[in-house]
C-alpha atoms as a PDB file:
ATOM      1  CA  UNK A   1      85.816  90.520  98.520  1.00  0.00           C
ATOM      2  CA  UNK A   2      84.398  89.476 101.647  1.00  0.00           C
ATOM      3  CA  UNK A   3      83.894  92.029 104.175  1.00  0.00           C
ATOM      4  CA  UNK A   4      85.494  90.530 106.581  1.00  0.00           C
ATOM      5  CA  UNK A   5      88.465  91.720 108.640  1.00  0.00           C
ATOM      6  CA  UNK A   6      91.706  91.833 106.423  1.00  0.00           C
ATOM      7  CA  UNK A   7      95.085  91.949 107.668  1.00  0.00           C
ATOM      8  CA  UNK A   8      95.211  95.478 106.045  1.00  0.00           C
ATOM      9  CA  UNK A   9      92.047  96.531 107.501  1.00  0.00           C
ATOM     10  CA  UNK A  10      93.535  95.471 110.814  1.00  0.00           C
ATOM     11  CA  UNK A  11      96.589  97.980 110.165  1.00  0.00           C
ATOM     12  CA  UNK A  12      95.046 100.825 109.105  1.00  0.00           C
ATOM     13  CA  UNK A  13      91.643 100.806 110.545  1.00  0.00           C
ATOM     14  CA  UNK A  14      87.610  99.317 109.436  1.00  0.00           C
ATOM     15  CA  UNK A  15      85.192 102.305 107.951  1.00  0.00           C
ATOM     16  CA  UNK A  16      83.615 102.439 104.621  1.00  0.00           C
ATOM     17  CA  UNK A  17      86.224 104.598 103.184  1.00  0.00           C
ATOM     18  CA  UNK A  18      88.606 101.862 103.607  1.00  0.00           C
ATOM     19  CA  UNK A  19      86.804  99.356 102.389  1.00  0.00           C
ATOM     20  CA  UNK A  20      86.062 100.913  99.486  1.00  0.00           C
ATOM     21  CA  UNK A  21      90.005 102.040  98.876  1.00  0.00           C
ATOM     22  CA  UNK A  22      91.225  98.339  99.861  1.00  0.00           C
ATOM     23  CA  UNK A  23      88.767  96.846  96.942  1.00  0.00           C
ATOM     24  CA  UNK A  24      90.473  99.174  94.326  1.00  0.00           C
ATOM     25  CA  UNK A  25      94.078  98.525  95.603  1.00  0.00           C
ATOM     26  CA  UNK A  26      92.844  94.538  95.281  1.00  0.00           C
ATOM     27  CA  UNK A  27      91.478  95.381  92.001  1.00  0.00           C
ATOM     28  CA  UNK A  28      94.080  97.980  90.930  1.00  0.00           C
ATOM     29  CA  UNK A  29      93.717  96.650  87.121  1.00  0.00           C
ATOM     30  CA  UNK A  30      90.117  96.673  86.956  1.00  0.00           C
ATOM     31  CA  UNK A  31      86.989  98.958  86.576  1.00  0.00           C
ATOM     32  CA  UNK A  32      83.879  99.045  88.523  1.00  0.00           C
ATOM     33  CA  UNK A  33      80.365 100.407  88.729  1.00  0.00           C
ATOM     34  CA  UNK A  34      79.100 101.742  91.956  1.00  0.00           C
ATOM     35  CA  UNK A  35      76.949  99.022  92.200  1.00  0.00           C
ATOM     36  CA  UNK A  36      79.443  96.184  92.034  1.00  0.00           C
ATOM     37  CA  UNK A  37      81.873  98.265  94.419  1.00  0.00           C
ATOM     38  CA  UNK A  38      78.795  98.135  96.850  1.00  0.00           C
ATOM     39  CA  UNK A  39      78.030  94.530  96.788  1.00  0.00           C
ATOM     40  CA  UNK A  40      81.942  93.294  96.964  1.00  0.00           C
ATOM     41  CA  UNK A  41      82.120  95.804 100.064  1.00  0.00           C
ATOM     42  CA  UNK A  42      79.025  94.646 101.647  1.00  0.00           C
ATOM     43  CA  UNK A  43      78.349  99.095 101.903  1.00  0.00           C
ATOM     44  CA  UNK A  44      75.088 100.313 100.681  1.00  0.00           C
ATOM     45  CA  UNK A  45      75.295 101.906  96.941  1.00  0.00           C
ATOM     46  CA  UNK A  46      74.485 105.163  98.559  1.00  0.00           C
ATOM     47  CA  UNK A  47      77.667 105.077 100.855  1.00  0.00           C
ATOM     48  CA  UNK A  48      80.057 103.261  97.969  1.00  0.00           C
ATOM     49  CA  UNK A  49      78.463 106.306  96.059  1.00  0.00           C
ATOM     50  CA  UNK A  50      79.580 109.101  98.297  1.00  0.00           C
ATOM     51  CA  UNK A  51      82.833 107.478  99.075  1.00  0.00           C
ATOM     52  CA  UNK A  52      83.601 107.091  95.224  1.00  0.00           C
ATOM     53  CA  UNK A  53      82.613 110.913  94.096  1.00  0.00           C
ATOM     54  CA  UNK A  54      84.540 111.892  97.086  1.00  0.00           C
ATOM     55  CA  UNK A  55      87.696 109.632  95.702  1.00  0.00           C
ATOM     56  CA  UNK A  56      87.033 111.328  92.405  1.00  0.00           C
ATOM     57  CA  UNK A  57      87.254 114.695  93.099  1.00  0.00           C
ATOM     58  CA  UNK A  58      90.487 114.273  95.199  1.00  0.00           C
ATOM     59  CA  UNK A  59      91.965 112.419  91.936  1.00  0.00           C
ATOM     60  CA  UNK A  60      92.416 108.907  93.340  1.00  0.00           C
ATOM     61  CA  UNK A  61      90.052 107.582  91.185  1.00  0.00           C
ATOM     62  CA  UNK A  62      89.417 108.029  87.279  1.00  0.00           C
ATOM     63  CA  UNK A  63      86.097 106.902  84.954  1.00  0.00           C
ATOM     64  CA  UNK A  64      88.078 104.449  82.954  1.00  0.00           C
ATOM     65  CA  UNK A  65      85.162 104.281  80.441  1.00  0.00           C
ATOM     66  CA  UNK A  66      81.300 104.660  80.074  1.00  0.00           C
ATOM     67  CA  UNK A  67      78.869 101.190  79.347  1.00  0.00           C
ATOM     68  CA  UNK A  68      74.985 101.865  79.045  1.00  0.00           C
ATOM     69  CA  UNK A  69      75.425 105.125  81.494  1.00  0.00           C
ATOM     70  CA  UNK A  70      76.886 103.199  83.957  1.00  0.00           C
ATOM     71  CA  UNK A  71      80.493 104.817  85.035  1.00  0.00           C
ATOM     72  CA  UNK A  72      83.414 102.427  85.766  1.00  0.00           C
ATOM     73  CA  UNK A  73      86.029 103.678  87.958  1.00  0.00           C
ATOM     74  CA  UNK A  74      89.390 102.453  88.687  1.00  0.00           C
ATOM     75  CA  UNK A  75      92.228 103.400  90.200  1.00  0.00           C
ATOM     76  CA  UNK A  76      94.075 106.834  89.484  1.00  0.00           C
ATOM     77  CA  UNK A  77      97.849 105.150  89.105  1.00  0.00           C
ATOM     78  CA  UNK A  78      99.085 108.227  88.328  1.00  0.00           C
ATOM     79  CA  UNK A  79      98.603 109.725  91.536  1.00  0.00           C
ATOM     80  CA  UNK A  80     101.406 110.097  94.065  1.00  0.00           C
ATOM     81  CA  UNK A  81      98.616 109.425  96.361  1.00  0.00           C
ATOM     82  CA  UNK A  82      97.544 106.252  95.307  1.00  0.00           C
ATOM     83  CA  UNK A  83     101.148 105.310  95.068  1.00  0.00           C
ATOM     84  CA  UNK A  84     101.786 105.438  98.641  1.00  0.00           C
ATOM     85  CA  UNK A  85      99.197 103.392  99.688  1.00  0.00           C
ATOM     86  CA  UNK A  86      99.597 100.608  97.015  1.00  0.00           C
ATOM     87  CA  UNK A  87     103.434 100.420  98.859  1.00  0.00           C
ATOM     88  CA  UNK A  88     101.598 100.231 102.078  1.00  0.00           C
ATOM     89  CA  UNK A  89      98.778  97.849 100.839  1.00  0.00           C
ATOM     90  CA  UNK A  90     101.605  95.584  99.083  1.00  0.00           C
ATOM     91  CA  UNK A  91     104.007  95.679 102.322  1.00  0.00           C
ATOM     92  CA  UNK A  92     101.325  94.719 104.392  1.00  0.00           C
ATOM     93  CA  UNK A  93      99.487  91.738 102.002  1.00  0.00           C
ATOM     94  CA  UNK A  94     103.176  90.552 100.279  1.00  0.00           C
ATOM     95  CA  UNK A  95     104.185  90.696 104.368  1.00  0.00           C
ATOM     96  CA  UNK A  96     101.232  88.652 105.724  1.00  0.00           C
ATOM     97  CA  UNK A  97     101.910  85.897 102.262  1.00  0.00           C
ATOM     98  CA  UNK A  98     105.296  85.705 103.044  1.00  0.00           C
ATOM     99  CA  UNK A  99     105.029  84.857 106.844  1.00  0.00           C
ATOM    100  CA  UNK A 100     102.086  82.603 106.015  1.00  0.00           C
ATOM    101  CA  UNK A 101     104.276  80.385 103.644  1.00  0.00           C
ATOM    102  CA  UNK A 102     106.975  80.333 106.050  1.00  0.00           C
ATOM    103  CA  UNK A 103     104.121  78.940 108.429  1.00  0.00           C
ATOM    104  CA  UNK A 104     103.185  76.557 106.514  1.00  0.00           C
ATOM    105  CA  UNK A 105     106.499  75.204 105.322  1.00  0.00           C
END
């Protein structure tokens, strides 16, 4: 993901917190180390660290599995949370496709 601004950064606001949320909501299938969540959100692995406990304590994210004691987190889908901002995150990016195909028509 490249750190630049998104249309759903541009809604909601630009901090690290964000940036880390937006690349699981892109991702929403997926599992990540902190490492790879660092480099796709151009954050230092300290900061995608912090931001990451902090999501896992609150329940928004879950340790999908374990490889080599490396933790892979993903998205907490069961969360009512979580929920509500993949509506927002879809309305917003499904929003900004549709308009940009009707540009482009």
């Amino acid at each position: 993901m490249n750190a630049g601004m998104t249309l759903f950064r541009e809604v909601v606001g630009d901090n690290p917190r964000i940036r880390v949320l937006e690349f699981f909501l892109e991702t929403r299938e997926l599992d990540f180390g902190v490492g790879d969540v660092a480099e796709e959100t151009e954050l230092s692995r300290q900061t995608a660290y912090t931001i990451i406990e902090e999501f896992y304590k609150k329940d928004l994210l879950i340790i999908n599995r374990t490889l080599k004691n490396k933790q892979l987190y993903k998205l907490n889908l069961k969360s009512s949370v979580i929920q509500k901002w993949i509506l927002l995150f879809d309305g917003i990016v499904f929003k900004d496709a549709r308009i940009s195909k009707k540009l482009t028509a």
